[in-house]
Protein backbone atom coordinates (compact mmCIF):
# COMPACT_ATOMS: atom_id res chain seq x y z
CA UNK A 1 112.68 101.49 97.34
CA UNK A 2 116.11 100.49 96.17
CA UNK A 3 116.76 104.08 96.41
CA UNK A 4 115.31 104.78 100.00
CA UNK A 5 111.84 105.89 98.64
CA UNK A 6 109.15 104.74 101.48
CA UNK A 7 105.83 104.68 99.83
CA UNK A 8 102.57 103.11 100.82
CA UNK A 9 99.25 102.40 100.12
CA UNK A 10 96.49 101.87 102.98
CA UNK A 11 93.36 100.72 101.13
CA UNK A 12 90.59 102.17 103.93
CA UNK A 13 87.73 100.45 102.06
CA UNK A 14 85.91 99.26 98.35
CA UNK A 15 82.56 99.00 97.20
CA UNK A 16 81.78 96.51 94.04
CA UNK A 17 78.31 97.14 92.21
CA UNK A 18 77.52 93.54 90.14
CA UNK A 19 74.84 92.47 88.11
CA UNK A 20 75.39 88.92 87.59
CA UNK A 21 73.28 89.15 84.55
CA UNK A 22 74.63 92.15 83.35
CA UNK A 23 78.32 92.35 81.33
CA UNK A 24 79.52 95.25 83.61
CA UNK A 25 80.89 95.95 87.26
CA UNK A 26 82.01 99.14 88.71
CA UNK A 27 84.62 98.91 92.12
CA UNK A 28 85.48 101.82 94.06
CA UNK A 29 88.27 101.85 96.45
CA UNK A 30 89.28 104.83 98.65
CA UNK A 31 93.04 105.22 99.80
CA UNK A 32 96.02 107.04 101.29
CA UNK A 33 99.33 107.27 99.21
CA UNK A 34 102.17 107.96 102.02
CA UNK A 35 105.41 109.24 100.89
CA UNK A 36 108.21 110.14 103.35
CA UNK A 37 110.85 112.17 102.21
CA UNK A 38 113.43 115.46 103.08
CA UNK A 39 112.15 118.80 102.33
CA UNK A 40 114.27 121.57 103.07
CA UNK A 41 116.05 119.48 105.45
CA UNK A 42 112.62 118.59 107.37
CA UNK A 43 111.22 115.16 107.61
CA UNK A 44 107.55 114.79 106.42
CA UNK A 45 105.53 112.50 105.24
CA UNK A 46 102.72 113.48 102.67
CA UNK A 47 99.86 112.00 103.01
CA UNK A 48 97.43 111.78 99.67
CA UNK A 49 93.46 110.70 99.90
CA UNK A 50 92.59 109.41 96.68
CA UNK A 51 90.19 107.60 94.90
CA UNK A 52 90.23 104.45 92.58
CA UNK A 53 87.48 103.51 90.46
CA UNK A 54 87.91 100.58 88.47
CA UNK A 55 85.60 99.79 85.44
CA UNK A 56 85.24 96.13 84.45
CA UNK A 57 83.13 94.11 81.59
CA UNK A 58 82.54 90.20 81.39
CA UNK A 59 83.53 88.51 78.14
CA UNK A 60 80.86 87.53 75.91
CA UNK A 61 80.18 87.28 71.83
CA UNK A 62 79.76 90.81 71.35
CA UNK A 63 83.22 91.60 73.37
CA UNK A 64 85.87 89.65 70.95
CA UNK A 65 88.74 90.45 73.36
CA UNK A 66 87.57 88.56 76.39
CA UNK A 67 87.41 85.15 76.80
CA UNK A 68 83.42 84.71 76.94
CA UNK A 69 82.61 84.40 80.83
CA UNK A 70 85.76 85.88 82.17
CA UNK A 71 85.98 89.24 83.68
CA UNK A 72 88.33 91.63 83.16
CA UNK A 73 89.23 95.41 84.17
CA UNK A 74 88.49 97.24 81.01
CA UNK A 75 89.54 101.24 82.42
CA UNK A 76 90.78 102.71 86.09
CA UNK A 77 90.16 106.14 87.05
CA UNK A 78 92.18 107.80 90.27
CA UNK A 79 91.37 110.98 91.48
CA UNK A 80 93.30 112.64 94.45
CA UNK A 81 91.00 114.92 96.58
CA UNK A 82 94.00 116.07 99.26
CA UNK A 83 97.40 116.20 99.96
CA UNK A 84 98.38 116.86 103.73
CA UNK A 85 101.86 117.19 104.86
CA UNK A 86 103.11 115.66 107.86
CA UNK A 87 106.34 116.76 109.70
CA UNK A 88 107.70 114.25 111.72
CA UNK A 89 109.37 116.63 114.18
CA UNK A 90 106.80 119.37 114.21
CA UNK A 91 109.84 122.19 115.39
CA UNK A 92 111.58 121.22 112.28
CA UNK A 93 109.23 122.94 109.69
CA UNK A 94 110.19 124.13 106.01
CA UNK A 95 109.22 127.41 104.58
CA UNK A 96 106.71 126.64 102.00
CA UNK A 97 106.09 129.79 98.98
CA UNK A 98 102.49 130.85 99.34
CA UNK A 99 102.86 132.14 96.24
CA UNK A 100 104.15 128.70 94.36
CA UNK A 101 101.31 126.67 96.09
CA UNK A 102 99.24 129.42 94.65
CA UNK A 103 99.68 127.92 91.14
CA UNK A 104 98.01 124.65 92.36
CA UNK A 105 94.13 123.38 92.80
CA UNK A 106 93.75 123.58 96.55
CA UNK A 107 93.54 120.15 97.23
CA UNK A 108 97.08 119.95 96.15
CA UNK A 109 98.27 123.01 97.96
């Protein structure tokens, strides 16, 4: 940000799966990544819909590394599903290269 980067998070909602008995808890948490920026002298902002899924496990004997009782996040997984862009002046729009987006899944196209 010190460098004029504008990037944000909007958390749209999570779901948390626990056991109390059990020793593991799964939390999912969809999102949108918004970055604004200049491309090709056009200002957009690109919006990403992702996904976090964070893995956790509850200290006990067997798990050494965790104070017995505690939980802690043990692995995260993000996926991105879609990238949209979003010009701010919609006359001012850049020529984008069918043929580099090509290259890309088409989520991220």
């Amino acid at each position: 940000m010190d460098n004029g980067a504008f990037i944000m998070h909007r958390c749209l909602g999570a779901t948390t799966d626990i056991n109390e008995e059990a020793s593991r808890a799964v939390t999912k948490l969809k999102a949108i990544i918004t970055q604004r920026f200049v491309l090709q002298g056009c200002e957009v902002d690109v919006d990403c819909d992702c996904r976090f899924c964070f893995f956790f496990e509850k200290g006990t004997e067997q798990v050494s590394d965790i104070p017995s009782g505690e939980w802690r996040a043990r692995y995260v997984r993000h996926w991105y599903e879609k990238d949209k862009l979003i010009f701010l002046n919609p006359k001012n729009v850049p020529d984008l290269d069918e043929e580099s987006l090509a290259k890309y899944p088409p989520g991220y196209r």
